[in-house]
Protein backbone atom coordinates (compact mmCIF):
# COMPACT_ATOMS: atom_id res chain seq x y z
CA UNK A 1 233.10 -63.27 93.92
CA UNK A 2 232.32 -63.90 97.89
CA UNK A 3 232.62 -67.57 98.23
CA UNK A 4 228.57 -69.26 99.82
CA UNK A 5 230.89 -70.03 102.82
CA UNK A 6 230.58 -66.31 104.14
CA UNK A 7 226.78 -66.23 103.73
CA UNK A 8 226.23 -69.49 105.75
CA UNK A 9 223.34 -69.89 108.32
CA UNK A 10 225.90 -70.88 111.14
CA UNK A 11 228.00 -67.46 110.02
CA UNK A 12 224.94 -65.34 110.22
CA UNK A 13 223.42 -66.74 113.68
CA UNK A 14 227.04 -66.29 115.16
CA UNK A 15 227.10 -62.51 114.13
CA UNK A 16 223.52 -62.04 114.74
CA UNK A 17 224.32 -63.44 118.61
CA UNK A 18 227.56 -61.74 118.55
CA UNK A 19 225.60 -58.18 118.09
CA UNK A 20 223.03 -59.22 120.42
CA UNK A 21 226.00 -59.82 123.10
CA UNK A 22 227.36 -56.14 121.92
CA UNK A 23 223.90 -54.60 122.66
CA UNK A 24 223.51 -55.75 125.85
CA UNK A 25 227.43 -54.89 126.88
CA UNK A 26 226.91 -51.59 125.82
CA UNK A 27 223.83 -51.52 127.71
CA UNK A 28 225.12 -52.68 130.74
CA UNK A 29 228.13 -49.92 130.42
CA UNK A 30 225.50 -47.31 130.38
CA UNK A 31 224.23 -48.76 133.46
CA UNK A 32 227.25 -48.38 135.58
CA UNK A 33 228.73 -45.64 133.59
CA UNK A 34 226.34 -43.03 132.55
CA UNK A 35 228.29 -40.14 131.19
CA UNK A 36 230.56 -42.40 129.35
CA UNK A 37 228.00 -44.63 127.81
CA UNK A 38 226.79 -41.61 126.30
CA UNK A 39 229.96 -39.71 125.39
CA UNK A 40 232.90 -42.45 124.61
CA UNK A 41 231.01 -45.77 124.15
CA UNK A 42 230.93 -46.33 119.72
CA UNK A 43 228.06 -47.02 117.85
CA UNK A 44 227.88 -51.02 117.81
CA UNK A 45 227.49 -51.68 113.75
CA UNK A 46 224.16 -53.60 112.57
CA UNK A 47 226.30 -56.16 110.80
CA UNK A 48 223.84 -56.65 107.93
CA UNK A 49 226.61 -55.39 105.44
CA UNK A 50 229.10 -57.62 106.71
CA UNK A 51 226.72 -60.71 105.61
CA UNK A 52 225.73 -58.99 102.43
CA UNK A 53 228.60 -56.43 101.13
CA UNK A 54 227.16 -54.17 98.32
CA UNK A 55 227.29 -56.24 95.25
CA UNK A 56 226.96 -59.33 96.88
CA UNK A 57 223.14 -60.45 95.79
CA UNK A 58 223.71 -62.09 92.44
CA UNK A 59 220.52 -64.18 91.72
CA UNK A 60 217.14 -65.24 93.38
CA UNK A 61 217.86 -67.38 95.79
CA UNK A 62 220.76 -64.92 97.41
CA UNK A 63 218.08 -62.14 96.99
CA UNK A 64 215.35 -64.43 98.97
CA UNK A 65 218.02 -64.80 101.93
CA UNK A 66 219.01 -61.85 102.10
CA UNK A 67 215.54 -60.60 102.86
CA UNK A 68 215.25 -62.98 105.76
CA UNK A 69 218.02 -62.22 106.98
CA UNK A 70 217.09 -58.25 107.05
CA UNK A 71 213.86 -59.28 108.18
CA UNK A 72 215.12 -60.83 111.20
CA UNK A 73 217.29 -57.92 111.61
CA UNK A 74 215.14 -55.02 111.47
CA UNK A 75 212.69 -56.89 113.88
CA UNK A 76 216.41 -57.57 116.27
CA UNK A 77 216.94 -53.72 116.03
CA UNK A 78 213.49 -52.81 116.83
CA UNK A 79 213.85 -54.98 120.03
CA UNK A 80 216.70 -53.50 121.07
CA UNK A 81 215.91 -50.25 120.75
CA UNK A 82 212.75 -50.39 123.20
CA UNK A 83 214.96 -52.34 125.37
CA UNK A 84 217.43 -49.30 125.20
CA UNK A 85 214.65 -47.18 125.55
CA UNK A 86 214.08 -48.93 129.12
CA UNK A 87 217.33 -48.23 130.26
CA UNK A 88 216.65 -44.83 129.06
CA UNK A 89 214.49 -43.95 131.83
CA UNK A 90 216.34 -44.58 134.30
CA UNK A 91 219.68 -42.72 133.25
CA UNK A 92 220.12 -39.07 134.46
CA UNK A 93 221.26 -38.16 131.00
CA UNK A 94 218.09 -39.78 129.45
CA UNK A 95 217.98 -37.54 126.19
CA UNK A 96 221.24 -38.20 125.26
CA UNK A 97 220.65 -41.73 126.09
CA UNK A 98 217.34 -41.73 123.93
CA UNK A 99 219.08 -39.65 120.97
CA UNK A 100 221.79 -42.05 120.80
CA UNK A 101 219.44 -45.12 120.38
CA UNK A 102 217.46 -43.41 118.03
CA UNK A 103 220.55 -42.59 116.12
CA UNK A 104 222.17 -46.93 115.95
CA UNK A 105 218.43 -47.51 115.28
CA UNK A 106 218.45 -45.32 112.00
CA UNK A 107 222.06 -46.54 111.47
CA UNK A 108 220.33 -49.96 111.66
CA UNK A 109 217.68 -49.58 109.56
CA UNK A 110 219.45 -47.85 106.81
CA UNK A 111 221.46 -50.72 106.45
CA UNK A 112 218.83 -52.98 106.12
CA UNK A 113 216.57 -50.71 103.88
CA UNK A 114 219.80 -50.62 101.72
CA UNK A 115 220.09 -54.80 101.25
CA UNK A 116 216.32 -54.92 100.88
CA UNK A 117 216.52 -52.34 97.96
CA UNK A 118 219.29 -54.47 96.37
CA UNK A 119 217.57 -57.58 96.89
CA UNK A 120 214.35 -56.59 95.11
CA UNK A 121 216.09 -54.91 92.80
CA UNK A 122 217.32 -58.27 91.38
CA UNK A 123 214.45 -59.97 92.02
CA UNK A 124 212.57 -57.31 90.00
CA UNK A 125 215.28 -58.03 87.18
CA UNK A 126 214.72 -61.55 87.14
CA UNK A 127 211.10 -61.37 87.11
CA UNK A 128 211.87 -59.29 83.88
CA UNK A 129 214.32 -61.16 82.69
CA UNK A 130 211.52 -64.43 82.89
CA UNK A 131 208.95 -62.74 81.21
CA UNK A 132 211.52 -61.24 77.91
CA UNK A 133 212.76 -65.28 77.72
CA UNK A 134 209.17 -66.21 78.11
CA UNK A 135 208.30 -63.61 75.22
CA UNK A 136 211.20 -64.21 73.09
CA UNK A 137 210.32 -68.01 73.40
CA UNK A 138 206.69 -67.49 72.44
CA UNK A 139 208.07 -65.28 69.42
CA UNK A 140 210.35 -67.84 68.11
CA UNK A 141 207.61 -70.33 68.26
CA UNK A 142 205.03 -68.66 66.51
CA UNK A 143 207.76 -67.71 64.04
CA UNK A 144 208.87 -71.68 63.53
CA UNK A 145 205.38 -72.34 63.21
CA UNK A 146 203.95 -69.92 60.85
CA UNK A 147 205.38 -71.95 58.16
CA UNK A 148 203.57 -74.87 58.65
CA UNK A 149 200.73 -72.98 59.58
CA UNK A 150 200.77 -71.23 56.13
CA UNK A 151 200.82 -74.71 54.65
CA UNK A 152 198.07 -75.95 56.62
CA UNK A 153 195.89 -73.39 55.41
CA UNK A 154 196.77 -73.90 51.70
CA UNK A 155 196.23 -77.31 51.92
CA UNK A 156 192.53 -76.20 53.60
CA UNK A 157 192.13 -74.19 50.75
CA UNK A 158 193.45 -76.68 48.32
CA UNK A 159 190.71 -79.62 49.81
CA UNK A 160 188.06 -76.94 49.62
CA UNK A 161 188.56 -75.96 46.13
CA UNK A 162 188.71 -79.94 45.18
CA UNK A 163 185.52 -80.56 47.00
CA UNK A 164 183.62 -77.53 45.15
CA UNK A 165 185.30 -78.77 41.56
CA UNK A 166 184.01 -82.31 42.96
CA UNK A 167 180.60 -81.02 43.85
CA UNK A 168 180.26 -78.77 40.07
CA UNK A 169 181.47 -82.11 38.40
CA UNK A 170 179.00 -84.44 39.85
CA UNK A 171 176.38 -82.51 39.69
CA UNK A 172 176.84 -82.18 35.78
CA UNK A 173 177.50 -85.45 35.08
CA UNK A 174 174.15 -86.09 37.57
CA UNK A 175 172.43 -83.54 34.50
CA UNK A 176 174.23 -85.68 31.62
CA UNK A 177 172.97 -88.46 32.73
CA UNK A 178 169.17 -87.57 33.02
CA UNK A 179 169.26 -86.05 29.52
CA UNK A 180 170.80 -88.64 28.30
CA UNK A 181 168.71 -91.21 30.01
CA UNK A 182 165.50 -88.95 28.64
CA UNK A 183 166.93 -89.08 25.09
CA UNK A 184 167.35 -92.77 24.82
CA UNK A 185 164.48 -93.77 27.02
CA UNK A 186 161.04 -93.33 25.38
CA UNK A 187 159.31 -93.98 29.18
CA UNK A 188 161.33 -91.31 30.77
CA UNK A 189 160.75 -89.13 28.07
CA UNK A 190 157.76 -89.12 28.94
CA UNK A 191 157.78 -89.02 32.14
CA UNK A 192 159.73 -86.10 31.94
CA UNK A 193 156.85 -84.43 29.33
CA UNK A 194 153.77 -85.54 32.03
CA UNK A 195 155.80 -83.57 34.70
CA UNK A 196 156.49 -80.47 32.80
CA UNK A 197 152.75 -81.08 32.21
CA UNK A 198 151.86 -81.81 35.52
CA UNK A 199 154.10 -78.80 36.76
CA UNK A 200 152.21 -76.44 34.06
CA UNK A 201 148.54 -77.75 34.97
CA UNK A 202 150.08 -76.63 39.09
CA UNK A 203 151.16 -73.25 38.28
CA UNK A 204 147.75 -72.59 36.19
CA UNK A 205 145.74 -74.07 38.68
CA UNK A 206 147.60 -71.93 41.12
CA UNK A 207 147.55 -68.85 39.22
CA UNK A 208 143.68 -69.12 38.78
CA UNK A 209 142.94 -69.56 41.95
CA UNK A 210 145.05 -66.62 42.76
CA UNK A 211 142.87 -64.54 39.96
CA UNK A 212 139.76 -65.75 41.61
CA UNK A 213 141.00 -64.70 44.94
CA UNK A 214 142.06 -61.38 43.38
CA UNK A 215 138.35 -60.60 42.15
CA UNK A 216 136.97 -61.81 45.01
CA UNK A 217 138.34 -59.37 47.07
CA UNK A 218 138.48 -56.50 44.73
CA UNK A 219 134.57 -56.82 44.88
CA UNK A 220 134.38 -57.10 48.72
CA UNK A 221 136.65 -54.37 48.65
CA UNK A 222 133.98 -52.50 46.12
CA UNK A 223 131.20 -53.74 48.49
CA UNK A 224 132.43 -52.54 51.80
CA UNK A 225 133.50 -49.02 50.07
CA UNK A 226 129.34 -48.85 48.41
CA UNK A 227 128.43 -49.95 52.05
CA UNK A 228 130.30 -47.35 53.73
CA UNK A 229 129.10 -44.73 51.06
CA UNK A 230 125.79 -45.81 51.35
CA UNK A 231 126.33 -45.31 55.35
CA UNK A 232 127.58 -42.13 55.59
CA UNK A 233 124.83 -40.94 52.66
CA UNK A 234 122.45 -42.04 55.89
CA UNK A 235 124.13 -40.53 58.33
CA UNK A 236 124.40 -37.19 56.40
CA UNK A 237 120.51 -37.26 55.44
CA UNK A 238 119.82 -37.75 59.47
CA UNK A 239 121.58 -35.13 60.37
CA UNK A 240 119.97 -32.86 58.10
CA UNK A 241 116.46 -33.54 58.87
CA UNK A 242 117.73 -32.79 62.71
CA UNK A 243 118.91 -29.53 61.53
CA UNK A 244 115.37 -28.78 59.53
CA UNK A 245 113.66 -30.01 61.95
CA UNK A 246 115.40 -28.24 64.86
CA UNK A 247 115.49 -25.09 62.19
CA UNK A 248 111.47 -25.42 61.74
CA UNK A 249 110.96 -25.89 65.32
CA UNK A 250 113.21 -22.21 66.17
CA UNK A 251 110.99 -20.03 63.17
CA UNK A 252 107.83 -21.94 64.69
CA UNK A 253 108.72 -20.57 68.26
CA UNK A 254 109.82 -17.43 66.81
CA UNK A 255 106.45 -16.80 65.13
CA UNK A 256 104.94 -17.65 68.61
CA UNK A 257 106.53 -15.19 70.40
CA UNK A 258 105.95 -12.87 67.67
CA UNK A 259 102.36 -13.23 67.78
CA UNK A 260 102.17 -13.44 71.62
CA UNK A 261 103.86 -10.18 71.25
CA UNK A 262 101.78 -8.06 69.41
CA UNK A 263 98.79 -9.52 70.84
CA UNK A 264 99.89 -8.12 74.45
CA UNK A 265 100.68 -4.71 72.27
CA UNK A 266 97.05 -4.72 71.32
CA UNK A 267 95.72 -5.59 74.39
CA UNK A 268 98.05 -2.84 75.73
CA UNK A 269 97.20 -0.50 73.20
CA UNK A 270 92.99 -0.82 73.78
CA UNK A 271 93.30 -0.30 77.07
CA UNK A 272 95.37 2.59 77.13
CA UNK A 273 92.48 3.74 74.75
CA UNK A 274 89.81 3.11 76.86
CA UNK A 275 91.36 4.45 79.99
CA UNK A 276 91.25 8.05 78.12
CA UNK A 277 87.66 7.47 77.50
């Protein structure tokens, strides 16, 4: 295991300045010397895997610095390579300048993409890891309490089946005790007998008034239906004498017509007799 000492804040500033300081040698080498800045001069390493070896991210909080730390570094490589790309321009051999900046830049990067992958990787599995303890926790719970849940409920049961026995009891001994209080006392014997009576005089009362109301409208019923009858007997009478009448009136005017008819005929006739005279 890589002792915390080799992953301290001082350790990582000094590399991080130490690669800065690389950069800008190198950069200063392809300044003065052109062909051999892009031929000889080796690819300066990011130094991300020296801080974090593959293997070394463990648990959260080595995960959460090790993200910083390839934060800082991407964003460090991206600034140097537009400050290589500067220098770039103003080689004579600016392709193979640009190519080989490209080329630490993807170096770089790969590095970094790799500790970011293994960083989230375990804080993935610890964010899985929380949620089985949280589940196996909430199992074992609901399993230590389904016992005394079961209980509760048969003890619920239990009360409720007391308090209906309760109820069933009370209520008899409530009847007992008016029979028996009827049976022994003559006055609520008969107070018992007037309200039977009283209840029987009701419900006849009731039930003649509902016979009454019952007739009453079975002849309004019979009334309205005569009424109606009587109406459309009227109606149908009207309408007949219309159609005599208006019948009468047609054979009246036919007859007319008839007559005006063979009056002109004879008219036509004597004339056509005395013209031949």
């Amino acid at each position: 295991m890589i002792s915390e000492l080799e992953f301290s804040p001082a350790r990582r500033a000094l590399r991080l300045a130490l690669l800065a300081v690389s950069i800008s040698l190198a950069s200063a080498c392809s300044l003065l010397y052109p062909a051999v800045a892009v031929v000889d001069t080796p690819v300066p390493p990011s130094g991300l895997r020296l801080d974090w070896p593959s293997g070394s991210i463990v648990n959260v909080k080595q995960a959460a610095q090790a993200l910083d730390d390839a934060k800082a570094r991407r964003e460090l490589t991206e600034q140097t390579y537009v400050r290589a790309q500067g220098v770039c321009f103003e080689q004579f051999f600016m392709t193979a300048c640009n190519d080989r900046g490209k080329e630490e830049r993807r170096i770089a990067l790969a590095e970094v993409r790799a500790v970011e992958v293994e960083a989230n990787y375990i804080n993935r599995r610890d964010r899985a890891d929380q949620r089985d303890k949280a589940l196996a926790e909430r199992t074992a719970q609901e399993q230590a309490e389904a016992p005394q849940r079961l209980l509760d409920q048969q003890i619920r049961e239990k009360a409720a089946a007391v308090k209906a026995v309760d109820r069933a009891d009370n209520s008899r001994k409530a009847q007992e005790t008016e029979q028996r209080q009827i049976g022994i006392d003559p006055l609520a014997r008969q107070r018992a007998f007037d309200l039977k009576a009283e209840q029987k005089k009701v419900a006849e009362q009731t039930s003649q008034e509902q016979r009454a109301a019952n007739v009453t409208a079975f002849e309004k019923k019979q009334k309205d239906a005569a009424a109606s009858q009587k109406q459309m007997a009227a109606r149908k009478a009207t309408k007949l004498l219309e159609q005599q009448q208006k019948a009468a009136a047609l054979k009246a005017a036919d007859e007319k017509a008839a007559a005006q008819a063979a009056e002109k005929a004879a008219q036509e006739a004597a004339a056509a007799a005395a013209a031949k005279q």
